[in-house]
N, C-alpha and C. Protein backbone atom coordinates (compact mmCIF):
# COMPACT_ATOMS: atom_id res chain seq x y z
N UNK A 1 0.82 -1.19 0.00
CA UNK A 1 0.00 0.00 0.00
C UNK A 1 0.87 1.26 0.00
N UNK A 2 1.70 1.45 0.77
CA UNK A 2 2.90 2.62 0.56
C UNK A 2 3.37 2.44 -0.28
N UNK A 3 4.43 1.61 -1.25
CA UNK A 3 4.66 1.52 -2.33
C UNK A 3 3.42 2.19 -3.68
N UNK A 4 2.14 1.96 -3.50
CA UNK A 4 1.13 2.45 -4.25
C UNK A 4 1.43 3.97 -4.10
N UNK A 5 1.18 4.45 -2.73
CA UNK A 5 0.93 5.66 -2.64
C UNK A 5 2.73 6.11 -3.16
N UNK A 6 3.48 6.05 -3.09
CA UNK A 6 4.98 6.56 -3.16
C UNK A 6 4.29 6.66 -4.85
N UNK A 7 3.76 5.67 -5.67
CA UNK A 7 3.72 5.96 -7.11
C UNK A 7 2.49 7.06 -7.28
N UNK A 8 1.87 7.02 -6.59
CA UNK A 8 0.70 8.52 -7.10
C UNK A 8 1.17 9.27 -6.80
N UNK A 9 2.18 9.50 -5.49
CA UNK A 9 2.61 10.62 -5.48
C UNK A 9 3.30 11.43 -5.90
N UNK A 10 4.02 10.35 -7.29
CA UNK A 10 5.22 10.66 -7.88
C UNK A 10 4.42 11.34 -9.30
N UNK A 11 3.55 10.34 -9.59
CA UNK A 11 2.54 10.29 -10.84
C UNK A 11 2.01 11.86 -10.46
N UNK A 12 1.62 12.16 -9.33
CA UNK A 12 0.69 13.46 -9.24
C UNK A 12 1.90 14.58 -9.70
N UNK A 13 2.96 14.71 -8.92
CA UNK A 13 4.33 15.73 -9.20
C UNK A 13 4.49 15.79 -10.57
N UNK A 14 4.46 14.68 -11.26
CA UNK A 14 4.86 14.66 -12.73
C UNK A 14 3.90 15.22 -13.32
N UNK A 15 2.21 15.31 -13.37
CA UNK A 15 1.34 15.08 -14.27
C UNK A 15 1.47 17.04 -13.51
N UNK A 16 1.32 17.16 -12.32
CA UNK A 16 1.40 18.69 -11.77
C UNK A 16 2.30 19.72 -12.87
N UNK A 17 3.58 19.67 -12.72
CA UNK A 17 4.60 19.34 -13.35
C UNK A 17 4.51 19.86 -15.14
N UNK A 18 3.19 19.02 -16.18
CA UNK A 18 3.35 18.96 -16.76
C UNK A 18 2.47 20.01 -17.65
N UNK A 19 1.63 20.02 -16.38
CA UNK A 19 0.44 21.03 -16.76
C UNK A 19 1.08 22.57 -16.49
N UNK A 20 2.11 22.92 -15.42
CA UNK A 20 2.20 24.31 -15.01
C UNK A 20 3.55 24.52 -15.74
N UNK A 21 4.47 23.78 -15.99
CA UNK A 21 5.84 24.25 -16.93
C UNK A 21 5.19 25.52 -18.04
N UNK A 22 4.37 25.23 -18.79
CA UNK A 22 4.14 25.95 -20.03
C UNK A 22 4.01 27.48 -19.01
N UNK A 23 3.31 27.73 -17.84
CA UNK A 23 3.19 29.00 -17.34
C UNK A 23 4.23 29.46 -16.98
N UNK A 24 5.51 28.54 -16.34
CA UNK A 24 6.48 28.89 -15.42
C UNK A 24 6.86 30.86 -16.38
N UNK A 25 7.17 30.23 -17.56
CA UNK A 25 7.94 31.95 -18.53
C UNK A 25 6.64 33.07 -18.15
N UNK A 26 5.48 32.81 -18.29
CA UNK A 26 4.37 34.17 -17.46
C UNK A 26 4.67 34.13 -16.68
N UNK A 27 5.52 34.08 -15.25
CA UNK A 27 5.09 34.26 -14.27
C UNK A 27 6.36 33.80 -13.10
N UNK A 28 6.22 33.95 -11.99
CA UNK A 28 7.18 33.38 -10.85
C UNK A 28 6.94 32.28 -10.05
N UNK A 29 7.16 31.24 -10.15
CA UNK A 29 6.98 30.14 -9.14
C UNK A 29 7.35 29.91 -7.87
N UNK A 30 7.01 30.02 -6.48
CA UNK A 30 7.86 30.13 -5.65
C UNK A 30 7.03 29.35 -4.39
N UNK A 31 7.56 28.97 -3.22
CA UNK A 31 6.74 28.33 -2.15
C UNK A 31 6.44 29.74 -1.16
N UNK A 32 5.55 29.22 -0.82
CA UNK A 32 5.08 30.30 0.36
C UNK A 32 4.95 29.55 1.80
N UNK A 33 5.24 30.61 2.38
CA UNK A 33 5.05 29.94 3.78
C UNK A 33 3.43 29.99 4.09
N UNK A 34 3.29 29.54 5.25
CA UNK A 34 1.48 29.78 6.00
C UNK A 34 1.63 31.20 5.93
N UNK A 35 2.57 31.92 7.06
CA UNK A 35 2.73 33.14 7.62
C UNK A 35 2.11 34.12 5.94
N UNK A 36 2.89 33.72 4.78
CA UNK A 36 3.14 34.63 3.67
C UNK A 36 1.64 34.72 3.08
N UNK A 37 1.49 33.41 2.83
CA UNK A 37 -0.27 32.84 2.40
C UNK A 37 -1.58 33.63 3.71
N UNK A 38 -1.37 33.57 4.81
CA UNK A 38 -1.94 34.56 5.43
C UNK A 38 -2.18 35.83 5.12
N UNK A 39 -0.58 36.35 5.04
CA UNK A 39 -0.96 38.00 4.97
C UNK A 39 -1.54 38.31 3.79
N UNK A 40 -1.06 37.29 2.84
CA UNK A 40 -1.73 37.62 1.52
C UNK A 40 -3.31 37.27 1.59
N UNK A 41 -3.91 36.56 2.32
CA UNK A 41 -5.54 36.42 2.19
C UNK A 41 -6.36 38.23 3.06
N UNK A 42 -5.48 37.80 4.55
CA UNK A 42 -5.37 39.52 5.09
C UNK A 42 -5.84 40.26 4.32
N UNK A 43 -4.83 40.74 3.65
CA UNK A 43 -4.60 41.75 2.58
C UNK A 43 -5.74 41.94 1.65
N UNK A 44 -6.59 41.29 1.20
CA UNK A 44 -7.69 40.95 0.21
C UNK A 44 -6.67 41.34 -1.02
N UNK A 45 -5.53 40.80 -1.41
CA UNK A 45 -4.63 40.92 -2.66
C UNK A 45 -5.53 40.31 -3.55
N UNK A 46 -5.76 40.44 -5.08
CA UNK A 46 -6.22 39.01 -5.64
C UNK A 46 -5.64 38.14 -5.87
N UNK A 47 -6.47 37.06 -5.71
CA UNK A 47 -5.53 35.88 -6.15
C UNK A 47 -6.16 34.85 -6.01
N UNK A 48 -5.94 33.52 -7.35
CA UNK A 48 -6.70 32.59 -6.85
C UNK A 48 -5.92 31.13 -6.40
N UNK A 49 -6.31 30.85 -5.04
CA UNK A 49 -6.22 29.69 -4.23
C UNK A 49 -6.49 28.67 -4.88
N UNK A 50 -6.31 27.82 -5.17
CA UNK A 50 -6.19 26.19 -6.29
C UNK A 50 -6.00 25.54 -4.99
N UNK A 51 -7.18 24.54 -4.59
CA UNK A 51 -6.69 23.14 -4.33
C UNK A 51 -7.03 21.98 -5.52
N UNK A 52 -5.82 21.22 -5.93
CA UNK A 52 -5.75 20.32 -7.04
C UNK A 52 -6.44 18.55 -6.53
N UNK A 53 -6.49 18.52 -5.98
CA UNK A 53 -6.88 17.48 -4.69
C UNK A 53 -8.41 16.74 -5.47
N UNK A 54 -8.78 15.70 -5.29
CA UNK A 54 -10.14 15.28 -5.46
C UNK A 54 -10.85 15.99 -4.85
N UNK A 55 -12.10 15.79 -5.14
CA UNK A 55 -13.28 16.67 -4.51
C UNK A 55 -13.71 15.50 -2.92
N UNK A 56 -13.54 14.45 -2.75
CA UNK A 56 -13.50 13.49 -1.18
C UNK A 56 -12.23 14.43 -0.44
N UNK A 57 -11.01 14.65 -1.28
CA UNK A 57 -9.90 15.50 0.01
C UNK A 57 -10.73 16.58 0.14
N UNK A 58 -10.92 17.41 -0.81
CA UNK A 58 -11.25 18.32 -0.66
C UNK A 58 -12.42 18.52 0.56
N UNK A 59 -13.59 18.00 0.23
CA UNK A 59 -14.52 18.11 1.25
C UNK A 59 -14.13 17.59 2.71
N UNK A 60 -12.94 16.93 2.55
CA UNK A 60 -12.53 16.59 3.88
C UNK A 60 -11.82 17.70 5.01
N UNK A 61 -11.73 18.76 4.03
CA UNK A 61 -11.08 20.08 4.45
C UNK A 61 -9.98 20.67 3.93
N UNK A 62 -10.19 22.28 3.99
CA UNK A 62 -9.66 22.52 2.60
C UNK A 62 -9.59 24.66 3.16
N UNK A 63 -8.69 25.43 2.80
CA UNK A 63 -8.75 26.42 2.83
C UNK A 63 -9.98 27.02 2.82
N UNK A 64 -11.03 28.14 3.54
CA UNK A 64 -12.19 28.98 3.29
C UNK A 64 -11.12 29.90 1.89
N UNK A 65 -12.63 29.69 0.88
CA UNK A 65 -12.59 30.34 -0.08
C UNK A 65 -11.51 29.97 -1.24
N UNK A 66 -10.86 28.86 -1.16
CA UNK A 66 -9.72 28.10 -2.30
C UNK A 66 -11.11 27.11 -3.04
N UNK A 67 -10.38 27.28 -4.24
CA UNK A 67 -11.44 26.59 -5.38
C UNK A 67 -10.77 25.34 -5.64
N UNK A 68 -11.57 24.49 -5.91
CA UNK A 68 -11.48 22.75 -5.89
C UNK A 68 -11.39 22.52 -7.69
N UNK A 69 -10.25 22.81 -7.83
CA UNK A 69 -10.58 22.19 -9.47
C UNK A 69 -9.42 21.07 -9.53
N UNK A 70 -9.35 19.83 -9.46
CA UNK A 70 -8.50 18.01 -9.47
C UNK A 70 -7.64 18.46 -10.59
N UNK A 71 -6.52 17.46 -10.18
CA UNK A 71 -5.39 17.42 -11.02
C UNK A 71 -5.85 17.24 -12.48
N UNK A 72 -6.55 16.17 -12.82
CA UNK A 72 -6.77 15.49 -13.72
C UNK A 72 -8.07 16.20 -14.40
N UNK A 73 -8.92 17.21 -13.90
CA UNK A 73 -9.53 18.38 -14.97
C UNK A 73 -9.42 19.87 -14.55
N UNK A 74 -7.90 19.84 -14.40
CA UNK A 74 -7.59 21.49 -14.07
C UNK A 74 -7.11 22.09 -16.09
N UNK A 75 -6.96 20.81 -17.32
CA UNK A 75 -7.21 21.74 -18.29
C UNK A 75 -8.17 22.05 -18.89
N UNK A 76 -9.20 21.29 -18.56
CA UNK A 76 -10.73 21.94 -19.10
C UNK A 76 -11.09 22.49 -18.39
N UNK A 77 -11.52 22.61 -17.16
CA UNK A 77 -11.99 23.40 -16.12
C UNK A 77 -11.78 24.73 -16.52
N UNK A 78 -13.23 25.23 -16.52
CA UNK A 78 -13.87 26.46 -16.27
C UNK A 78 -13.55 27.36 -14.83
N UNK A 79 -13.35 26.41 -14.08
CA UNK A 79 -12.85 27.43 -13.16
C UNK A 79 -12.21 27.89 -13.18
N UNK A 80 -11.04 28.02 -13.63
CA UNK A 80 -9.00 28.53 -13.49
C UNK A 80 -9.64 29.88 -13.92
N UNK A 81 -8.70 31.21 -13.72
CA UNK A 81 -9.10 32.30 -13.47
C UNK A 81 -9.01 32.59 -15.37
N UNK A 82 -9.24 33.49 -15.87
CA UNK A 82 -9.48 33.90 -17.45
C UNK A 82 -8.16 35.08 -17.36
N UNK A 83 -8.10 35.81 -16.37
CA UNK A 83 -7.17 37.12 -16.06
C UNK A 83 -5.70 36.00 -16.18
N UNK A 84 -4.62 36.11 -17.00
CA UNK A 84 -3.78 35.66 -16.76
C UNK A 84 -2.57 36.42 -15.63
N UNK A 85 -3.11 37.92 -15.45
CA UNK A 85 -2.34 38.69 -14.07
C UNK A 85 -2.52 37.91 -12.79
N UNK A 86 -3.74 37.69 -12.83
CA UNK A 86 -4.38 36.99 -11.15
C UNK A 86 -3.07 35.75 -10.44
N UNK A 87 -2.68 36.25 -9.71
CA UNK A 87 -2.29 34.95 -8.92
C UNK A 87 -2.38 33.96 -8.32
N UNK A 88 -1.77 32.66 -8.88
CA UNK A 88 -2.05 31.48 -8.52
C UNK A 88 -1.65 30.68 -7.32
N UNK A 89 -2.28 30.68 -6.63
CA UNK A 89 -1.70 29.92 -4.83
C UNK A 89 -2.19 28.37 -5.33
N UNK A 90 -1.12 27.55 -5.42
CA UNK A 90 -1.74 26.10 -4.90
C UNK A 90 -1.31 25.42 -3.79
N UNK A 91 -2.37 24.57 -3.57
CA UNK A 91 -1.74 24.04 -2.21
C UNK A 91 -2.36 22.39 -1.82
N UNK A 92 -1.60 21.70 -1.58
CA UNK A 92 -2.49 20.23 -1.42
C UNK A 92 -2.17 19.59 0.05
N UNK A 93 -2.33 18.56 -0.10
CA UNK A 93 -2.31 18.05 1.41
C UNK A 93 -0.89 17.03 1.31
N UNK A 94 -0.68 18.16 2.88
CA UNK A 94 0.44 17.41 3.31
C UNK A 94 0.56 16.87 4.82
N UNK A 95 0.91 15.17 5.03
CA UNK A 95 1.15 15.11 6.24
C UNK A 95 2.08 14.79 6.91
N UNK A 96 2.81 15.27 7.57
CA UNK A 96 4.24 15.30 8.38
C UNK A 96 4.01 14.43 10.06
């Protein structure tokens, strides 16, 4: 069963990966801390919050106000913002 999950998790990085390279030249890629992701919600900056996650993680809990669009239909999805300025926060689940 860990062996499974070690391969989705690798499969998810790659397929992640394959979809956001083409943006990396628009734009800056960078990690944020909580603290940074805070001040930025604070702030009412725009920006849109991406959880990539199934809609079961998702409903299992999930940022107020981050939009639920899955790995696997974040390129058809209607949701992703149309403004290519808007900023993109993603964030998935991690457990330590």
């Amino acid at each position: 069963m860990k062996s499974q999950s070690k391969y989705l998790g690798l499969l998810f990085i790659v397929v992640f990966l394959i979809v956001c390279l083409p943006f990396v030249s628009q734009g800056e890629i960078r990690d944020l801390s909580a603290q940074e992701l805070k001040a930025m919600l604070d702030s009412n900056q725009p920006l849109f919050l991406l959880n990539p996650l199934s809609d079961i993680e998702f409903n299992e809990g999930h940022i107020p106000g981050s939009v639920n669009v899955p790995l696997h239909t974040m390129v058809q999805s209607k949701k992703m913002p149309k403004d290519l300025k808007t900023p993109i926060v993603t964030y998935c689940l991690s457990k330590k």
